[in-house]
N, C-alpha and C. Protein backbone atom coordinates (compact mmCIF):
# COMPACT_ATOMS: atom_id res chain seq x y z
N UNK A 1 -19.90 31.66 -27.79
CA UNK A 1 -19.68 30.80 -26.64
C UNK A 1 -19.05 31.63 -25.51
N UNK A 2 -19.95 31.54 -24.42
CA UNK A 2 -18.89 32.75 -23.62
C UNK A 2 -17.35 31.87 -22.86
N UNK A 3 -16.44 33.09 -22.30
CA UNK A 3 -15.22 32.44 -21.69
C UNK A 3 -15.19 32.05 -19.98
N UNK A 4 -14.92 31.26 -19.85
CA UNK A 4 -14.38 30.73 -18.37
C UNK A 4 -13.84 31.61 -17.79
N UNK A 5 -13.86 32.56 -17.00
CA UNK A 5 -12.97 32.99 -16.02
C UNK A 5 -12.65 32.57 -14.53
N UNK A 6 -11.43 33.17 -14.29
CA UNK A 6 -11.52 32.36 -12.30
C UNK A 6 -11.08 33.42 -11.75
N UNK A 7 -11.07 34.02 -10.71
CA UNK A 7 -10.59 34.84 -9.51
C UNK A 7 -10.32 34.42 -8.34
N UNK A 8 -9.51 34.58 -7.85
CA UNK A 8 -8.76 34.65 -6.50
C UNK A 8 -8.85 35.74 -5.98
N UNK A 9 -9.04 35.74 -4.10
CA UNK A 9 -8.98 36.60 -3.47
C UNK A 9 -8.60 35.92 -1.56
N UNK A 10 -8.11 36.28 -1.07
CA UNK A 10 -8.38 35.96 0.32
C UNK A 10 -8.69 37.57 1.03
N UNK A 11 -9.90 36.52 2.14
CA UNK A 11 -10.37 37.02 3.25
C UNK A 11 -9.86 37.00 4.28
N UNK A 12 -9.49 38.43 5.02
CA UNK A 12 -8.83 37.96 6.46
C UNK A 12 -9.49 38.28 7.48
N UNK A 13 -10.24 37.85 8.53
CA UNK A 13 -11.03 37.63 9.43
C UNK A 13 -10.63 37.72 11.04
N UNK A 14 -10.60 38.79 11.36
CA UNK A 14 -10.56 39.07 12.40
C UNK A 14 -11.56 38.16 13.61
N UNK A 15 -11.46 37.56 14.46
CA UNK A 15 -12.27 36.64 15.56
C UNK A 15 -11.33 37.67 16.49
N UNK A 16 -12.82 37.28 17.58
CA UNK A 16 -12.30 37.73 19.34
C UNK A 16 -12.58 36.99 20.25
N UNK A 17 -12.26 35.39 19.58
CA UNK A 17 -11.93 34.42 20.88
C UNK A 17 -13.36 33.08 19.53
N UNK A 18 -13.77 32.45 20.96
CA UNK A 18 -14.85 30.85 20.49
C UNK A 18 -15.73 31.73 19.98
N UNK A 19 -16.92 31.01 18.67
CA UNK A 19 -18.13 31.37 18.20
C UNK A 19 -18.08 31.22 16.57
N UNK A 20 -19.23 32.56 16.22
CA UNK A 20 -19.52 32.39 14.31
C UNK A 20 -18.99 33.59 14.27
N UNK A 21 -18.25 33.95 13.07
CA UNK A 21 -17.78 34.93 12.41
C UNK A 21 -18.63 35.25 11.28
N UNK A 22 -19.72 36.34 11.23
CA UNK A 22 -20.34 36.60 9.90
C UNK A 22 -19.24 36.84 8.64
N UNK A 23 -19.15 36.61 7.41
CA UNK A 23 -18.45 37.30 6.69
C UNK A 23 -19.31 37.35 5.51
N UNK A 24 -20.26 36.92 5.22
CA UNK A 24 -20.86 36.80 4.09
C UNK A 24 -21.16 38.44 3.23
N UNK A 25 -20.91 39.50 3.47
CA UNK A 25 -20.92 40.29 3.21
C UNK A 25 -19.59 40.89 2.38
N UNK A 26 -18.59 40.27 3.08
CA UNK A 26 -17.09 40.35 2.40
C UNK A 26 -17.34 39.72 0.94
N UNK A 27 -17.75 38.69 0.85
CA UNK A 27 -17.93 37.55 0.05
C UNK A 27 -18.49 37.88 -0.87
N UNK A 28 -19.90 39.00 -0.34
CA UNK A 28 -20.80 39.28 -1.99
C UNK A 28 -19.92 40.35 -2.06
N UNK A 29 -19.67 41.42 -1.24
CA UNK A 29 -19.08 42.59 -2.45
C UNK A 29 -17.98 42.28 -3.18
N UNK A 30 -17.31 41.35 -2.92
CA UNK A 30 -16.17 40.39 -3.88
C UNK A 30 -16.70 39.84 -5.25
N UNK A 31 -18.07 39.37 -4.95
CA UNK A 31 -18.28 38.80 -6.05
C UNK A 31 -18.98 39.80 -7.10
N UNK A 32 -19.59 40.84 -6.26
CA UNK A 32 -19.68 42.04 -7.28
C UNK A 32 -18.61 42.47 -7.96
N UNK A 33 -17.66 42.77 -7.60
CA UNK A 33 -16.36 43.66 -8.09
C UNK A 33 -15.93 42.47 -8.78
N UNK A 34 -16.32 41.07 -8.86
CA UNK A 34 -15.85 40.03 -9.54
C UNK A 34 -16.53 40.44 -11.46
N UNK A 35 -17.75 40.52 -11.06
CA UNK A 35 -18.61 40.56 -12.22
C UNK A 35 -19.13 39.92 -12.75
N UNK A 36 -18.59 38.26 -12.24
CA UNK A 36 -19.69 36.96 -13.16
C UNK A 36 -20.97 36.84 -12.80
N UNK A 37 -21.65 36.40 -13.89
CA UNK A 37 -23.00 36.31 -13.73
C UNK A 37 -23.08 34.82 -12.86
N UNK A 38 -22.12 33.76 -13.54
CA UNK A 38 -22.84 32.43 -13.01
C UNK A 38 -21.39 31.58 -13.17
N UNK A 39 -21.60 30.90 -11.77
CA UNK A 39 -20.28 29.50 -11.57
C UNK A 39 -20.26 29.43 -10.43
N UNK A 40 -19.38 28.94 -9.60
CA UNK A 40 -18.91 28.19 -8.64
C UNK A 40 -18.10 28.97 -7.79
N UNK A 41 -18.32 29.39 -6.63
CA UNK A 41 -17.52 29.83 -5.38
C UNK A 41 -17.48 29.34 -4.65
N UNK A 42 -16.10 28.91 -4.23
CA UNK A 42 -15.43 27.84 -3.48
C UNK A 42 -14.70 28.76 -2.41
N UNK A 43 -14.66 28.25 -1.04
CA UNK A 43 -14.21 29.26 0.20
C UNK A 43 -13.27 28.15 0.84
N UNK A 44 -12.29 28.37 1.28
CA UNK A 44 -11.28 27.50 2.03
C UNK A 44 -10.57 28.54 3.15
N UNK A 45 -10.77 27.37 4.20
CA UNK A 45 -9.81 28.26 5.61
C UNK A 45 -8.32 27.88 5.52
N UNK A 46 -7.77 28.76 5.75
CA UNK A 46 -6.18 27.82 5.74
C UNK A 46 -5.51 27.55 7.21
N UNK A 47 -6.34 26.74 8.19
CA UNK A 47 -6.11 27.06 9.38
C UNK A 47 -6.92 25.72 10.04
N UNK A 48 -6.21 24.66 10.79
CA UNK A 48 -6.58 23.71 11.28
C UNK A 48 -7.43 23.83 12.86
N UNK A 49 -7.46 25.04 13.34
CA UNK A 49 -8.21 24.95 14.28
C UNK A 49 -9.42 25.91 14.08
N UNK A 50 -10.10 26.34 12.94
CA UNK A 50 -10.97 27.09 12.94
C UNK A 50 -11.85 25.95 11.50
N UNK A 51 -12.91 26.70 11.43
CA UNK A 51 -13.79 25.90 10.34
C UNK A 51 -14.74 26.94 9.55
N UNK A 52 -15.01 26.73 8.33
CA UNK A 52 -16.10 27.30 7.83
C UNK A 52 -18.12 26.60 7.70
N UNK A 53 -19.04 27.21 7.83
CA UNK A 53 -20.11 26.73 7.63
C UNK A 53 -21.18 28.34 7.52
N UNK A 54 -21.94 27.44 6.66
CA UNK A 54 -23.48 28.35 6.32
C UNK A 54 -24.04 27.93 7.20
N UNK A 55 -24.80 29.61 7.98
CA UNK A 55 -26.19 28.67 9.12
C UNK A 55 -26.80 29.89 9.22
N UNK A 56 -27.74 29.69 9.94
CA UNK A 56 -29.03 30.66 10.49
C UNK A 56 -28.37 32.12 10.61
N UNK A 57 -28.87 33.10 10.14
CA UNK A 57 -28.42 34.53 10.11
C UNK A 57 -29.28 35.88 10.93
N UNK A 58 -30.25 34.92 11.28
CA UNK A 58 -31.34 36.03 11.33
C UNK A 58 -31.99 36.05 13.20
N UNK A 59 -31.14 34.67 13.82
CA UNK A 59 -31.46 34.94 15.15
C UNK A 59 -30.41 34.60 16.09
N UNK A 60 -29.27 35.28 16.10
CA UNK A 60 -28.15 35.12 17.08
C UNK A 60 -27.84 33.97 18.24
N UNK A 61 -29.47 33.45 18.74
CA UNK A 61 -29.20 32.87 19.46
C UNK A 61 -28.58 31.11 19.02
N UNK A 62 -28.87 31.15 17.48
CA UNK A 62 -28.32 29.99 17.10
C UNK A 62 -26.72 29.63 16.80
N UNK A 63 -26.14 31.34 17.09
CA UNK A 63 -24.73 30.80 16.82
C UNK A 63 -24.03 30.54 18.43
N UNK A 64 -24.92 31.49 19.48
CA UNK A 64 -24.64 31.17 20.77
C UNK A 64 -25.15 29.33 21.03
N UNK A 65 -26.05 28.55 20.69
CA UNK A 65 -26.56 26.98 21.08
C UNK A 65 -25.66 26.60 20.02
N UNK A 66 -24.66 26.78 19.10
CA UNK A 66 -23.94 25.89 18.61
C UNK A 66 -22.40 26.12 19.13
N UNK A 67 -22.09 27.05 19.42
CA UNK A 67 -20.80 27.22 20.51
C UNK A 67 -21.09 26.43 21.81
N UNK A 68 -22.43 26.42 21.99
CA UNK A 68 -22.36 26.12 23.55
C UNK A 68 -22.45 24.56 23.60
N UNK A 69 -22.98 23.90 22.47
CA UNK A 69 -23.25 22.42 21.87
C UNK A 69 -21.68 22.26 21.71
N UNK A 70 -20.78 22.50 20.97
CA UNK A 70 -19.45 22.24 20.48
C UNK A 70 -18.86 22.22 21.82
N UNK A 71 -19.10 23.26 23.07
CA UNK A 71 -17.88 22.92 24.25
C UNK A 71 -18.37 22.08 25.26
N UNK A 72 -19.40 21.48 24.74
CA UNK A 72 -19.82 20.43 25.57
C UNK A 72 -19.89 18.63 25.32
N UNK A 73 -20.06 18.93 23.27
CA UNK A 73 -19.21 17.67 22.46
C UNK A 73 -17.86 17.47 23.00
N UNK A 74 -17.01 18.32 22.14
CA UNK A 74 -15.62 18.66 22.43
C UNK A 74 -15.04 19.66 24.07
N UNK A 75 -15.66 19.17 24.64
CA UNK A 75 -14.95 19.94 26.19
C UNK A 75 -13.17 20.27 25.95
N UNK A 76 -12.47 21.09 26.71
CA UNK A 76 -11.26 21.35 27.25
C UNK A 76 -11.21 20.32 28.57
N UNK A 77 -9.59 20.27 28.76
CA UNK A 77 -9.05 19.70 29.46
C UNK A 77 -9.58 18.56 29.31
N UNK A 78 -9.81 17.48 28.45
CA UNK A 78 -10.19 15.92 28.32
C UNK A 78 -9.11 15.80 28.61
N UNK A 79 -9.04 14.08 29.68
CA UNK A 79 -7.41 13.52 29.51
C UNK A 79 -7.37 12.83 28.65
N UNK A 80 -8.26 12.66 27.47
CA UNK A 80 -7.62 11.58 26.65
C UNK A 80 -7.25 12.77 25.67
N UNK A 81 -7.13 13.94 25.77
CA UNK A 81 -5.64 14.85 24.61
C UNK A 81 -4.22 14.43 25.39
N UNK A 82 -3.25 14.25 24.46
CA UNK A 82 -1.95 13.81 24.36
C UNK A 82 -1.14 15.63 24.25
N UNK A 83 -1.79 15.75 22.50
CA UNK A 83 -1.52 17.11 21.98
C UNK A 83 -2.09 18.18 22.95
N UNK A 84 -1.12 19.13 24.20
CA UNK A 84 -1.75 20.19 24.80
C UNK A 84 -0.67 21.14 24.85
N UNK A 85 0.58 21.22 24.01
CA UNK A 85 1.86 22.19 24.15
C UNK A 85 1.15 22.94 24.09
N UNK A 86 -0.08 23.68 23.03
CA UNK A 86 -0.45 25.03 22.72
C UNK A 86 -1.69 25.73 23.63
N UNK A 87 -2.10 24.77 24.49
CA UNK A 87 -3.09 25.01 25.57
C UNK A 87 -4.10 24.00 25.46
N UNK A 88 -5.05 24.42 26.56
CA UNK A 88 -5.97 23.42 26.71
C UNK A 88 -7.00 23.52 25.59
N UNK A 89 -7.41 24.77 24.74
CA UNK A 89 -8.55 25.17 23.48
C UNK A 89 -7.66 24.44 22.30
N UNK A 90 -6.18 24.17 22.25
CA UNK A 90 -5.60 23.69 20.65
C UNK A 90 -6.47 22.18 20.58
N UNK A 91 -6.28 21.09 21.08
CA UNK A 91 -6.81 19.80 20.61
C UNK A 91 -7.94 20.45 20.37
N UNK A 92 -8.88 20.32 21.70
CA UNK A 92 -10.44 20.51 21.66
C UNK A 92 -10.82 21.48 19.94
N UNK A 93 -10.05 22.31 19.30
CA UNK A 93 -9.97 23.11 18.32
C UNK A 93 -10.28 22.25 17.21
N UNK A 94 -8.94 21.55 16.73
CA UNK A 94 -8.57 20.51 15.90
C UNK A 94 -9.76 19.71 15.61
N UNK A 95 -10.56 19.02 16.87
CA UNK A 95 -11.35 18.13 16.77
C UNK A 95 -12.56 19.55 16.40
N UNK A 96 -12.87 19.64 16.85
CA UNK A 96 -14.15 20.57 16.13
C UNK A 96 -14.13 21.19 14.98
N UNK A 97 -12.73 21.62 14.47
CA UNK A 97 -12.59 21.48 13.35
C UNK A 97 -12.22 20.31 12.11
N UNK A 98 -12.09 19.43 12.38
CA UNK A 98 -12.23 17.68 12.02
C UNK A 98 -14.08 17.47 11.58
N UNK A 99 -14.43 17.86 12.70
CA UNK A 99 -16.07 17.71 12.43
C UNK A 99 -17.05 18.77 11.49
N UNK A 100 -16.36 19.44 11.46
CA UNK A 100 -17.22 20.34 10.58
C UNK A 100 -16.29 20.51 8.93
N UNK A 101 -16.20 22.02 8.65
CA UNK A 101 -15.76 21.82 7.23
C UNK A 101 -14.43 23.03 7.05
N UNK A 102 -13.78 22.82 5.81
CA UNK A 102 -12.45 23.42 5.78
C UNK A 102 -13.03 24.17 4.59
N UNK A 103 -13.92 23.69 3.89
CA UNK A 103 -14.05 24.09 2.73
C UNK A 103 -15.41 24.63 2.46
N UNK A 104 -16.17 25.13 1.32
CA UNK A 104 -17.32 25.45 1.10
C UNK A 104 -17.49 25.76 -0.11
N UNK A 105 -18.78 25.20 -0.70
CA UNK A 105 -18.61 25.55 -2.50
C UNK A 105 -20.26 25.97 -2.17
N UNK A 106 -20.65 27.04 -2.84
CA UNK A 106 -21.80 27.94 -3.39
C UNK A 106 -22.02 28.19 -4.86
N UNK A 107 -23.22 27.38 -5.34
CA UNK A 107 -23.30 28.42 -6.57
C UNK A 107 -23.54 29.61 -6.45
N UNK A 108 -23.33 30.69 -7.68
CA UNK A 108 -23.94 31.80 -8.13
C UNK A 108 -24.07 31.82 -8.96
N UNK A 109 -25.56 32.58 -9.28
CA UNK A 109 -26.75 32.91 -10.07
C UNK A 109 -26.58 34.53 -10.16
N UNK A 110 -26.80 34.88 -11.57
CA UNK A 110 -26.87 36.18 -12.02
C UNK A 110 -26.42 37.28 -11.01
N UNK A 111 -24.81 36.87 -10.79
CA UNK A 111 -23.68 37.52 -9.71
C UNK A 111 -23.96 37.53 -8.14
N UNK A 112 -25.26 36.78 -7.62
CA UNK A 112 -25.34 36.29 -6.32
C UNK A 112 -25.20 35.03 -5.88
N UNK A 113 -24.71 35.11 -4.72
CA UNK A 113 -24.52 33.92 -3.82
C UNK A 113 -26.32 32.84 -3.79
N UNK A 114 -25.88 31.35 -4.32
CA UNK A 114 -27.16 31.03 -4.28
C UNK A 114 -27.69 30.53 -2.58
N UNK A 115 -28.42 31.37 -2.01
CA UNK A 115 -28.14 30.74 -0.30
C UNK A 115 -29.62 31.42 -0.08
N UNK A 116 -29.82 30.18 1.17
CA UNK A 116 -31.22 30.68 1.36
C UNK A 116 -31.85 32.26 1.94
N UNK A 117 -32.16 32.42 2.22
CA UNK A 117 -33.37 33.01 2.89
C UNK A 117 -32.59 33.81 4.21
N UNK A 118 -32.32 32.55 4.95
CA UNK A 118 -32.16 32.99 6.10
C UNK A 118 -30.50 32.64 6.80
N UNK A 119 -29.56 32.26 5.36
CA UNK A 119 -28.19 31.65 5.13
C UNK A 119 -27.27 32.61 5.38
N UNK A 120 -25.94 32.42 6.49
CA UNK A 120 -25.01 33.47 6.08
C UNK A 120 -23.38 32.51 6.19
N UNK A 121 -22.77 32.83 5.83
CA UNK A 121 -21.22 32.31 5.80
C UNK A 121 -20.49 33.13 6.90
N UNK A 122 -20.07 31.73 7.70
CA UNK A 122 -19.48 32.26 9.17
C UNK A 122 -18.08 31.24 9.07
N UNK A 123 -16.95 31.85 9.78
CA UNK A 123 -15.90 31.29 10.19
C UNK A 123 -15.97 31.38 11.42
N UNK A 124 -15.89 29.87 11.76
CA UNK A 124 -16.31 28.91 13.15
C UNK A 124 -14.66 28.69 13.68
N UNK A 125 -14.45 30.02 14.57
CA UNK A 125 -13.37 29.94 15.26
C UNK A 125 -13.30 29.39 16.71
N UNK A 126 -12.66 28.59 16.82
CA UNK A 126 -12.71 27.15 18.06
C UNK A 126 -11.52 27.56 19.05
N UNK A 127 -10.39 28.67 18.55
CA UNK A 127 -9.59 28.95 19.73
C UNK A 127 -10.75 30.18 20.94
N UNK A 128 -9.61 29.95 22.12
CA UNK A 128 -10.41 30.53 22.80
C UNK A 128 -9.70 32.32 22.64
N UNK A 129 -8.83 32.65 22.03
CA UNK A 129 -8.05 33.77 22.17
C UNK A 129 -8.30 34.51 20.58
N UNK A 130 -8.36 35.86 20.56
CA UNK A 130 -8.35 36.51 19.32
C UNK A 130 -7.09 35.88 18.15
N UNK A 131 -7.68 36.18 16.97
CA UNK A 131 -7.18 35.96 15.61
C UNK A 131 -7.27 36.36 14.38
N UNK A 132 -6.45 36.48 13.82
CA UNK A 132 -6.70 36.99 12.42
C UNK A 132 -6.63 35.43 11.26
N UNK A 133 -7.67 35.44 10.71
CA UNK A 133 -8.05 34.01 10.05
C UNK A 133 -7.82 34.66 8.44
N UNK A 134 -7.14 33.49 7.72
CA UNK A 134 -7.13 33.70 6.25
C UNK A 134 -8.45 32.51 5.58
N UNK A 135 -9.09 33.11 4.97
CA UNK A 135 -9.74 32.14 3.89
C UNK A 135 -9.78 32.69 2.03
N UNK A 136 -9.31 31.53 1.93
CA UNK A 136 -9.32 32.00 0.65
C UNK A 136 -10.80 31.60 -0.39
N UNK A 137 -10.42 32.52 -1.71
CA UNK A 137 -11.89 32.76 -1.99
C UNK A 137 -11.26 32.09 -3.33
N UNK A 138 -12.17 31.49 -3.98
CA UNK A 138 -12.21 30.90 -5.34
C UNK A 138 -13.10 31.31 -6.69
N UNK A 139 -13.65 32.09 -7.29
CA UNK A 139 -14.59 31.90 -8.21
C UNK A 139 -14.34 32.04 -9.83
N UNK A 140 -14.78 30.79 -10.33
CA UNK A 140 -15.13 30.07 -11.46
C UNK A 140 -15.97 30.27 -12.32
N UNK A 141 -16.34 31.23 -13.20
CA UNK A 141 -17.72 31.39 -14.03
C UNK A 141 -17.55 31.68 -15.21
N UNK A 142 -18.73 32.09 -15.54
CA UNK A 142 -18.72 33.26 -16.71
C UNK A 142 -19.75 34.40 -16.15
């Protein structure tokens, strides 16, 4: 019967302001040096104004029409924000990160990420100023 193992790791992610952060590359050579063949990788941001999501990898212009879609959902300077001590990008942040995801679970198959074709794992940073982002990494297998 084989054994359960789990690993921990965090990712720290450098951003240089609004957009997608590729990292999916961090992610597999992690899960190489991990060694499981098969289970569950789970990704969490620890950070209320940024978000994680899988999307299109292969034509740039889709991470530019979803930045440009998000500051036009969520605009700056709305007067209906209350919350603006941290600038005019903190609410507008919050809420775009509200709408999308904090979290992310992937299987893997015979020590790869199961993701399509044309799939990459980006941290969807919503401030407008550089950052260093933590996400932490989870994996579950055998």
């Amino acid at each position: 019967m084989p054994t359960v193992q789990q690993y921990f790791t965090q990712f720290e992610i450098a951003t240089r302001g609004k957009g997608l952060h590729d990292f999916t590359g961090e992610v597999a050579r992690w899960l190489r040096d991990c060694g499981l063949r098969d289970g569950l990788l789970t990704l969490f941001v620890r950070h209320t104004s940024a978000s994680l999501v899988v999307q299109e990898n292969a034509d740039p212009d889709v991470r530019g029409d979803l930045e440009r879609y998000f500051s036009r959902l969520v605009p700056e300077h709305d007067p209906i924000y209350r919350h603006t001590q941290e600038g005019p990008d903190d609410m507008p942040a919050h809420v775009r990160a509200a709408l999308t995801l904090t979290q992310l679970a992937i299987p893997v198959r015979d020590g790869r990420m199961v993701l399509g074709t044309w799939q990459g794992i980006y941290l969807f940073e919503h401030r407008g100023s550089s950052h260093v982002r933590q996400v932490v990494g989870h994996l579950l297998g055998e």
